[in-house]
PDB file of N, CA and C in Angstrom:
ATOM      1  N   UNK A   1      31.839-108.312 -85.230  1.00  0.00           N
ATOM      2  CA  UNK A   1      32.463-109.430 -85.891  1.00  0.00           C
ATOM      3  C   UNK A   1      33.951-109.430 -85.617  1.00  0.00           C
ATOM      4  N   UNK A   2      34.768-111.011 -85.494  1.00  0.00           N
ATOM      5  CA  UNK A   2      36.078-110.938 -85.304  1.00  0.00           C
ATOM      6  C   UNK A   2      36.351-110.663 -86.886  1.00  0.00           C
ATOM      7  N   UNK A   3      37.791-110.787 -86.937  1.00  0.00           N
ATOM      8  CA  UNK A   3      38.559-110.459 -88.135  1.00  0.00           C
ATOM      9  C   UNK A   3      39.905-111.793 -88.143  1.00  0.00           C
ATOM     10  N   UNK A   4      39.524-112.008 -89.651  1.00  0.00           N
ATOM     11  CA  UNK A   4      40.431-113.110 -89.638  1.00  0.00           C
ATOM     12  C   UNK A   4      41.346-112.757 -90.806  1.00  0.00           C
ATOM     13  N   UNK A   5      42.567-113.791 -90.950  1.00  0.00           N
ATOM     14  CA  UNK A   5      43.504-113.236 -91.857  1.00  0.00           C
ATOM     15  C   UNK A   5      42.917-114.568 -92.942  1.00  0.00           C
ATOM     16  N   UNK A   6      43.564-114.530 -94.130  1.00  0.00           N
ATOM     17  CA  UNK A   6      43.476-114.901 -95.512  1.00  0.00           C
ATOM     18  C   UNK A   6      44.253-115.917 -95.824  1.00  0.00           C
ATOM     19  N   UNK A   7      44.739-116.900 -96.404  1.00  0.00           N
ATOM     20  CA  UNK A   7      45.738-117.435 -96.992  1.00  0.00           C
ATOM     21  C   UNK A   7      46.442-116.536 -98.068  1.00  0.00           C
ATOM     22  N   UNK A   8      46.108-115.292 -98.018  1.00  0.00           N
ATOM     23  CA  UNK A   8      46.842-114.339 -98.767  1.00  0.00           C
ATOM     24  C   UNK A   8      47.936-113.937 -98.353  1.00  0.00           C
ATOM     25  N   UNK A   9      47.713-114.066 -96.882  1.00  0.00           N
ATOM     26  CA  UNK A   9      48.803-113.596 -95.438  1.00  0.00           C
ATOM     27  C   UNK A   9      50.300-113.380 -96.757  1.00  0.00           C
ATOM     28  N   UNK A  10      51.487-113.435 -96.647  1.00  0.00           N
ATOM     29  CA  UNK A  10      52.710-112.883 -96.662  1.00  0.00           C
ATOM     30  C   UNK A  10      53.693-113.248 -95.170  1.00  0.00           C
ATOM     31  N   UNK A  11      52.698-112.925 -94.146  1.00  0.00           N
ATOM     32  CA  UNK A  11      53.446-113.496 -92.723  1.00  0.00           C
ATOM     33  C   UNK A  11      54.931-112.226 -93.223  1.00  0.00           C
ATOM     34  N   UNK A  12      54.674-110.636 -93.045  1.00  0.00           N
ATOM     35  CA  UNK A  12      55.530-109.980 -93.064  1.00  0.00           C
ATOM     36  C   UNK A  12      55.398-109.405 -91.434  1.00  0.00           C
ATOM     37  N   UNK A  13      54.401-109.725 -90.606  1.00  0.00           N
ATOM     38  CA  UNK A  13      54.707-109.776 -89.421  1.00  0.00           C
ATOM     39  C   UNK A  13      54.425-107.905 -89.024  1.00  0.00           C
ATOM     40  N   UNK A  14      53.804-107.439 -89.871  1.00  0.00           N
ATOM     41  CA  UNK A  14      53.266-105.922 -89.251  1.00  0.00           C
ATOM     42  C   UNK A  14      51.896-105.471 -88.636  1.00  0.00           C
ATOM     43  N   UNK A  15      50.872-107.083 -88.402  1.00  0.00           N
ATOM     44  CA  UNK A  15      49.715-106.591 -87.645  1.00  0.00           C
ATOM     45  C   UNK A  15      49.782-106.867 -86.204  1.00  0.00           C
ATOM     46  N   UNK A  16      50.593-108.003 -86.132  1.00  0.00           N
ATOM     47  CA  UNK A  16      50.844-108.460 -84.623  1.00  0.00           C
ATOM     48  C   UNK A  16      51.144-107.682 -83.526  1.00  0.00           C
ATOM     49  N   UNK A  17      52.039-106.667 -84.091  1.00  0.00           N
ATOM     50  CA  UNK A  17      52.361-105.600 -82.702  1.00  0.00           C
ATOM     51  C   UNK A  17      51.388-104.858 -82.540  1.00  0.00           C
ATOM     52  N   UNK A  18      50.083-104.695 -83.758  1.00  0.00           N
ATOM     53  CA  UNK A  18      49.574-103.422 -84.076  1.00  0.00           C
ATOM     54  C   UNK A  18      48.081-103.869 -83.023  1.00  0.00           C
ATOM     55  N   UNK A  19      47.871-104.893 -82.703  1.00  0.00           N
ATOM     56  CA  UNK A  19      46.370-105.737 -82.272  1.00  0.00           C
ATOM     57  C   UNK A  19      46.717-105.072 -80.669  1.00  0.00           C
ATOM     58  N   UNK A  20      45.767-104.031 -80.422  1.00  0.00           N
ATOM     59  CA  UNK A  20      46.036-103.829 -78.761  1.00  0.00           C
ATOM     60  C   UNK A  20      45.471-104.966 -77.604  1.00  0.00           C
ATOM     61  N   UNK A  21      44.913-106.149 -78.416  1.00  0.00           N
ATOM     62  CA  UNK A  21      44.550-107.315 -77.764  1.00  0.00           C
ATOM     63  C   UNK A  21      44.840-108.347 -77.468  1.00  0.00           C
ATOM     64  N   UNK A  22      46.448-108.633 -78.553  1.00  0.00           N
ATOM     65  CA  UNK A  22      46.846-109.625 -78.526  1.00  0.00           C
ATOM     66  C   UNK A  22      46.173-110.276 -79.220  1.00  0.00           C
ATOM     67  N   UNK A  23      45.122-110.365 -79.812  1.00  0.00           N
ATOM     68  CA  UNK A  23      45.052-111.275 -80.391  1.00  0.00           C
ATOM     69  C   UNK A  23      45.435-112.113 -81.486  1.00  0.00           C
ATOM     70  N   UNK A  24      46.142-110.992 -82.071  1.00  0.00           N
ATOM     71  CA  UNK A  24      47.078-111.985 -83.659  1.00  0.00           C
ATOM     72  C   UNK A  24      48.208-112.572 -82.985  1.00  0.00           C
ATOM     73  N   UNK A  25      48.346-113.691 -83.803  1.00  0.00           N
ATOM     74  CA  UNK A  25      49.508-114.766 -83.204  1.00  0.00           C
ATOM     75  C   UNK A  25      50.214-115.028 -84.883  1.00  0.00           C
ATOM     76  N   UNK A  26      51.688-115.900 -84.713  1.00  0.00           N
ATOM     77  CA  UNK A  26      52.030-116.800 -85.644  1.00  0.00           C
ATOM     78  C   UNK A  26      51.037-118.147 -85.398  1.00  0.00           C
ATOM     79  N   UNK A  27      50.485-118.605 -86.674  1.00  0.00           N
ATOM     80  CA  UNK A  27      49.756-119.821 -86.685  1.00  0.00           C
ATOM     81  C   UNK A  27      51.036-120.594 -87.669  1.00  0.00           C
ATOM     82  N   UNK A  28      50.585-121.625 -87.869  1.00  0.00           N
ATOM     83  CA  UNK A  28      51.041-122.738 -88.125  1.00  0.00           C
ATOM     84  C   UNK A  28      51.884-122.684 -89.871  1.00  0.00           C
ATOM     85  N   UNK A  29      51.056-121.648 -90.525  1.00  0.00           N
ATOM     86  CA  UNK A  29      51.430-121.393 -92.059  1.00  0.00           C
ATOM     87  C   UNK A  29      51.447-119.462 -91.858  1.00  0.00           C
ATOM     88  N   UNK A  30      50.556-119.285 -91.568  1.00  0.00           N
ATOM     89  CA  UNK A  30      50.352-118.116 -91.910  1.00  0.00           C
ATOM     90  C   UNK A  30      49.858-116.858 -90.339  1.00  0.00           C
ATOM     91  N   UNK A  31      49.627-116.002 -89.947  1.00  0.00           N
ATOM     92  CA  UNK A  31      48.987-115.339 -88.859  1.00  0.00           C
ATOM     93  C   UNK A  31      47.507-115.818 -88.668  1.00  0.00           C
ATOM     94  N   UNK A  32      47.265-115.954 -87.267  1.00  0.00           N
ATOM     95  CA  UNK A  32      45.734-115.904 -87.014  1.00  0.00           C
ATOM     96  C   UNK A  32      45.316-115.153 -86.360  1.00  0.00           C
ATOM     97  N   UNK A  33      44.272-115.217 -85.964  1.00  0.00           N
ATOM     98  CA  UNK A  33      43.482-113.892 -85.249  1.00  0.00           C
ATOM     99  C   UNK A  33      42.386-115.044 -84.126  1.00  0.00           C
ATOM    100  N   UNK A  34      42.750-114.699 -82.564  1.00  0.00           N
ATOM    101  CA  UNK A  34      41.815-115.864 -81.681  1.00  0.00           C
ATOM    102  C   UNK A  34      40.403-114.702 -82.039  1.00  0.00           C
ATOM    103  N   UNK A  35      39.459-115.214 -82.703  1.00  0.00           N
ATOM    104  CA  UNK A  35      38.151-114.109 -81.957  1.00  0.00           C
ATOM    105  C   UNK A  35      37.635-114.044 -80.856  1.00  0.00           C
ATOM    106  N   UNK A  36      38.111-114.544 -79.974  1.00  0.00           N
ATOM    107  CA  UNK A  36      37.972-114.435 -78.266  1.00  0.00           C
ATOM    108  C   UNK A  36      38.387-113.225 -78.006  1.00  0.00           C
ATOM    109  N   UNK A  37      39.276-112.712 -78.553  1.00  0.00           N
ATOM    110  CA  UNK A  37      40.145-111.640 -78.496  1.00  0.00           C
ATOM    111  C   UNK A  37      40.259-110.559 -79.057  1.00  0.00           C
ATOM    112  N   UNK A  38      39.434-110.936 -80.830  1.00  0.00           N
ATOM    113  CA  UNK A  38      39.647-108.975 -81.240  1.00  0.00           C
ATOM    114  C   UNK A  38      38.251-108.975 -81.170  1.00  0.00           C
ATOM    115  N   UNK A  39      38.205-107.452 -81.423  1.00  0.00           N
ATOM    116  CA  UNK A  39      37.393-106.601 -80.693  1.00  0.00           C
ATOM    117  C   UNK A  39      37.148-105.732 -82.118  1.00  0.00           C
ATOM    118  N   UNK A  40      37.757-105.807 -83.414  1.00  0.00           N
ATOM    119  CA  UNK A  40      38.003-104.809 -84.193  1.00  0.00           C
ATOM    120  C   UNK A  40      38.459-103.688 -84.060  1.00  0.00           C
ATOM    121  N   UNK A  41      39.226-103.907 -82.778  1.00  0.00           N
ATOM    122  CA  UNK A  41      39.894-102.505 -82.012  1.00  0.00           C
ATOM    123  C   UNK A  41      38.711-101.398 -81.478  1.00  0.00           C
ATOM    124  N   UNK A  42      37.555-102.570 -81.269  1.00  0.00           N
ATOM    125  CA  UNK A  42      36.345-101.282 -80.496  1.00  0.00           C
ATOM    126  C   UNK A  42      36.795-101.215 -79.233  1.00  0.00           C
ATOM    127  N   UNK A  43      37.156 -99.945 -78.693  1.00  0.00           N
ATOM    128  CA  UNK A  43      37.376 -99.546 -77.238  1.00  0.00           C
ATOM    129  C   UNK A  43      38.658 -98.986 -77.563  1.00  0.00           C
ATOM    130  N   UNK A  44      39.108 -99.558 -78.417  1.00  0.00           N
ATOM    131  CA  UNK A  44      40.854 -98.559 -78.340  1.00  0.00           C
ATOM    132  C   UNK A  44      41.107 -98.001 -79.672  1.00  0.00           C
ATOM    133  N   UNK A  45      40.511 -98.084 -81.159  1.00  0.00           N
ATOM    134  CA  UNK A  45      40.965 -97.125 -82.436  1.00  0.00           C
ATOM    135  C   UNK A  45      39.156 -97.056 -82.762  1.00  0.00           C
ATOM    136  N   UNK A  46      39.106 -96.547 -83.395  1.00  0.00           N
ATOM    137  CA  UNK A  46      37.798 -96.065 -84.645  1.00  0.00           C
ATOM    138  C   UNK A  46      37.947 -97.056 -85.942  1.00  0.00           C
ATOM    139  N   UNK A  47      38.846 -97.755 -85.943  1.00  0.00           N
ATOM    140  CA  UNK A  47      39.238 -99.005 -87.252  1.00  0.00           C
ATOM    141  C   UNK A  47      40.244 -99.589 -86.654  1.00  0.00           C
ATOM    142  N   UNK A  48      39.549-101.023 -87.527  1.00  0.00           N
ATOM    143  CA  UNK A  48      40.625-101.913 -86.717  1.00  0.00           C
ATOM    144  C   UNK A  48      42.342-101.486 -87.778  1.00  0.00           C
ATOM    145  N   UNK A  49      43.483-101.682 -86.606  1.00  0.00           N
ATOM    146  CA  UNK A  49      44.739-101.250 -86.766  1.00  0.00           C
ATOM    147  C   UNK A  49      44.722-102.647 -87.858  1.00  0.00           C
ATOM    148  N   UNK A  50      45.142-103.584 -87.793  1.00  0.00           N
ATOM    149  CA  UNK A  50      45.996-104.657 -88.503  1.00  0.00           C
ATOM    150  C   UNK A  50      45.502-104.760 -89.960  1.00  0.00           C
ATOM    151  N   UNK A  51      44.159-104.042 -90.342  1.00  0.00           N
ATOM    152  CA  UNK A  51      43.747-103.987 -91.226  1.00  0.00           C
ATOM    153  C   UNK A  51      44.505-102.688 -92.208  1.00  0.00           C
ATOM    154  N   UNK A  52      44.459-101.910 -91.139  1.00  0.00           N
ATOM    155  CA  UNK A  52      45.473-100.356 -91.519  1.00  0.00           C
ATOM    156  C   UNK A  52      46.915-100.517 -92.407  1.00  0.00           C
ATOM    157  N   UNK A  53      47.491-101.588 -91.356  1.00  0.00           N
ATOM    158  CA  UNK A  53      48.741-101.855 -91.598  1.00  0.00           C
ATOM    159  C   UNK A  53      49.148-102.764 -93.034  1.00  0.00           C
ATOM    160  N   UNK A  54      48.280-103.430 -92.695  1.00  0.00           N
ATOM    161  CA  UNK A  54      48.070-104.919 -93.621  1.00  0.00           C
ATOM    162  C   UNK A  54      48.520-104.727 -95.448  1.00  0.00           C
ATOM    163  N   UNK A  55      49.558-104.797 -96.092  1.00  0.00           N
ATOM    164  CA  UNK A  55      50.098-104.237 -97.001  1.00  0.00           C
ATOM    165  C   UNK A  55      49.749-105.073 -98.518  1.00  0.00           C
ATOM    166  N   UNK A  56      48.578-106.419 -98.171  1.00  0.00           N
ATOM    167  CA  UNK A  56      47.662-107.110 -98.890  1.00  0.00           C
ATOM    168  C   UNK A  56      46.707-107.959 -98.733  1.00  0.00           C
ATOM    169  N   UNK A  57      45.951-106.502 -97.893  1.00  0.00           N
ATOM    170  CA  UNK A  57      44.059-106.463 -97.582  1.00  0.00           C
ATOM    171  C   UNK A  57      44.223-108.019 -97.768  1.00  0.00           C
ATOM    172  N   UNK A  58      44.467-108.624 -96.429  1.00  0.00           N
ATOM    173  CA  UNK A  58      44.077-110.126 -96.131  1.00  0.00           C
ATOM    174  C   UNK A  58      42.841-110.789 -95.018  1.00  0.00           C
ATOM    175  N   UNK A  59      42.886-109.256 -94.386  1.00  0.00           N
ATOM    176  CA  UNK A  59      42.223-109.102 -92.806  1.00  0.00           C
ATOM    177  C   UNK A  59      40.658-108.695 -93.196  1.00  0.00           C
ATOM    178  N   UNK A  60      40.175-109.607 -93.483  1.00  0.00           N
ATOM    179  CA  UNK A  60      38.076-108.660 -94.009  1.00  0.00           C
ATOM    180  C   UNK A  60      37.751-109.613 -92.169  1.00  0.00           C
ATOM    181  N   UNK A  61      36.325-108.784 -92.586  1.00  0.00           N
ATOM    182  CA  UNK A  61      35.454-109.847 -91.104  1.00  0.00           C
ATOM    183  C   UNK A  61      35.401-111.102 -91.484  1.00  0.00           C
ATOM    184  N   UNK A  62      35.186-111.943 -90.351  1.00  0.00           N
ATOM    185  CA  UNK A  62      35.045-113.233 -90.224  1.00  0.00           C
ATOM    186  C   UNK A  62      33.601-113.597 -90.048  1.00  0.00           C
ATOM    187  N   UNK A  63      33.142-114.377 -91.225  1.00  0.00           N
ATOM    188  CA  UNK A  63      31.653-114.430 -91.109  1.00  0.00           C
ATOM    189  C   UNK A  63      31.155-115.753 -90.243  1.00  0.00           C
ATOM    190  N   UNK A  64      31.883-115.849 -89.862  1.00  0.00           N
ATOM    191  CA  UNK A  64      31.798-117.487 -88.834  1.00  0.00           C
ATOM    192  C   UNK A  64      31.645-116.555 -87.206  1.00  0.00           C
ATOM    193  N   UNK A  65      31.957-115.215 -86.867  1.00  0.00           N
ATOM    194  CA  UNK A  65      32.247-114.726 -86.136  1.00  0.00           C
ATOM    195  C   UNK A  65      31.165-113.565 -85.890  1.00  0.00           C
ATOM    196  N   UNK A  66      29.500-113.587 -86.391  1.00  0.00           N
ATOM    197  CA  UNK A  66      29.589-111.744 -86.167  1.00  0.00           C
ATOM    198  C   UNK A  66      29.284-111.368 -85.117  1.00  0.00           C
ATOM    199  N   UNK A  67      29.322-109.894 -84.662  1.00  0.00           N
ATOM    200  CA  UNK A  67      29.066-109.355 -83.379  1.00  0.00           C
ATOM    201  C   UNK A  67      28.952-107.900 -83.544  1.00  0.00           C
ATOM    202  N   UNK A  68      28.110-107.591 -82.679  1.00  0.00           N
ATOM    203  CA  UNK A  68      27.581-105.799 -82.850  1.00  0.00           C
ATOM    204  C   UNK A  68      28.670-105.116 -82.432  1.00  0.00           C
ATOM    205  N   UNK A  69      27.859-103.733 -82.566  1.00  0.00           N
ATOM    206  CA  UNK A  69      29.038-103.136 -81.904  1.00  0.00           C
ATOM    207  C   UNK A  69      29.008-103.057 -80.154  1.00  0.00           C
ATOM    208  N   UNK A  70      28.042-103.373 -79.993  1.00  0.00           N
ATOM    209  CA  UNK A  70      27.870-103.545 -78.471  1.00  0.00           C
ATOM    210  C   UNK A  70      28.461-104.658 -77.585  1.00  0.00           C
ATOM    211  N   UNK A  71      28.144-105.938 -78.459  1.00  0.00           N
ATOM    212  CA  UNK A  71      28.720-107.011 -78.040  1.00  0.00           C
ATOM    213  C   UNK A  71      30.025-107.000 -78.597  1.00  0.00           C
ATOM    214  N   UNK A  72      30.920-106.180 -79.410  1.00  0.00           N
ATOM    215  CA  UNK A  72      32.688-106.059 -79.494  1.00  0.00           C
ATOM    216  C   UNK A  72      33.088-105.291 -77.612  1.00  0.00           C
ATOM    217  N   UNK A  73      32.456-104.208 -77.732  1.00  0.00           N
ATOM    218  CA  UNK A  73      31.955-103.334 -76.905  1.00  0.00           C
ATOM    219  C   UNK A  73      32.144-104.054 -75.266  1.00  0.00           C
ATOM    220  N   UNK A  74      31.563-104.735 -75.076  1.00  0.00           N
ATOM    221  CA  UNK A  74      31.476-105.975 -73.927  1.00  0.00           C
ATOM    222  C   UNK A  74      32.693-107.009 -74.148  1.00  0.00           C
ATOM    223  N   UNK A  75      32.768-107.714 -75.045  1.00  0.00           N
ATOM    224  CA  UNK A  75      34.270-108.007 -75.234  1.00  0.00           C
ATOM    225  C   UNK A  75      35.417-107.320 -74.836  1.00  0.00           C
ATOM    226  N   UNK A  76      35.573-106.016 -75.443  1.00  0.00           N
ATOM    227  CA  UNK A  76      36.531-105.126 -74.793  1.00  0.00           C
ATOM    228  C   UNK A  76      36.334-105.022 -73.344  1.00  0.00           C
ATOM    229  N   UNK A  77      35.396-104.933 -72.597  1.00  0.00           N
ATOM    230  CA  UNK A  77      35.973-104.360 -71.508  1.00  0.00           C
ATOM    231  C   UNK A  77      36.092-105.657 -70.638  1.00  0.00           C
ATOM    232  N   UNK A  78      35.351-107.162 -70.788  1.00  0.00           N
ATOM    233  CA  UNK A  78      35.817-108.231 -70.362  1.00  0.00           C
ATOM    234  C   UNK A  78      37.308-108.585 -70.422  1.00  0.00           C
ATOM    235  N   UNK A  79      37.763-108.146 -71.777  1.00  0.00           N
ATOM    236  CA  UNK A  79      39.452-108.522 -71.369  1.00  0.00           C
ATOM    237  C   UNK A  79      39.832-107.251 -71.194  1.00  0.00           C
ATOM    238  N   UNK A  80      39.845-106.252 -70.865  1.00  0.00           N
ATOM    239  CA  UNK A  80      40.129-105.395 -70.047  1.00  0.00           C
ATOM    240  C   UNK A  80      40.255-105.221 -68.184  1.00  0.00           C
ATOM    241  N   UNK A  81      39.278-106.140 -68.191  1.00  0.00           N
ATOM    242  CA  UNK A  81      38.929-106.381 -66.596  1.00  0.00           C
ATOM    243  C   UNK A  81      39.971-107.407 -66.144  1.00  0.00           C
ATOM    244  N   UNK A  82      39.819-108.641 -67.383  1.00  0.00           N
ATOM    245  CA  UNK A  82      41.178-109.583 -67.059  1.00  0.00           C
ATOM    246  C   UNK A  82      42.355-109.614 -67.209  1.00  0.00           C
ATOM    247  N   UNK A  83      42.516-108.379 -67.693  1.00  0.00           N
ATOM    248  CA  UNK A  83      43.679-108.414 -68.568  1.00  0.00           C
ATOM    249  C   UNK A  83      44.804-107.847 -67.541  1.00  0.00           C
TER     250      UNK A  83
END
């Protein structure tokens, strides 16, 4: 599953560096997360980082989004290949 942020966001700007995928951006009000792009940090941490960081648990899974761990798994190494 991707991971999305909350309207809880704060926008204090400490998961963005932390996503080894790029995938968190500034959105329009608050941070987003492309799910094209995270991976839940499968292939590069054991937990996803932005969730780590995240200083008011805004970041849960995205249920519009799920995916195994196999298919995060395959994600990772597709943008790995392109990347």
């Amino acid at each position: 599953m991707a991971l999305i942020i909350t309207d809880d966001c704060i926008n204090c700007d400490v998961c963005e560096p932390e996503c080894p995928n790029g995938a968190i951006s500034q959105g329009d009000d608050i941070y987003v997360i492309d799910p094209g792009k995270c991976t839940e940090c499968v292939g590069h941490y054991d937990e996803p980082q932005c969730q780590q960081v995240c200083p008011v648990d805004c970041i849960p899974l995205d249920p519009e989004h799920v995916e195994s761990e196999e298919q995060l798994m395959e994600k990772y190494e597709r943008l790995q290949a392109e990347g």
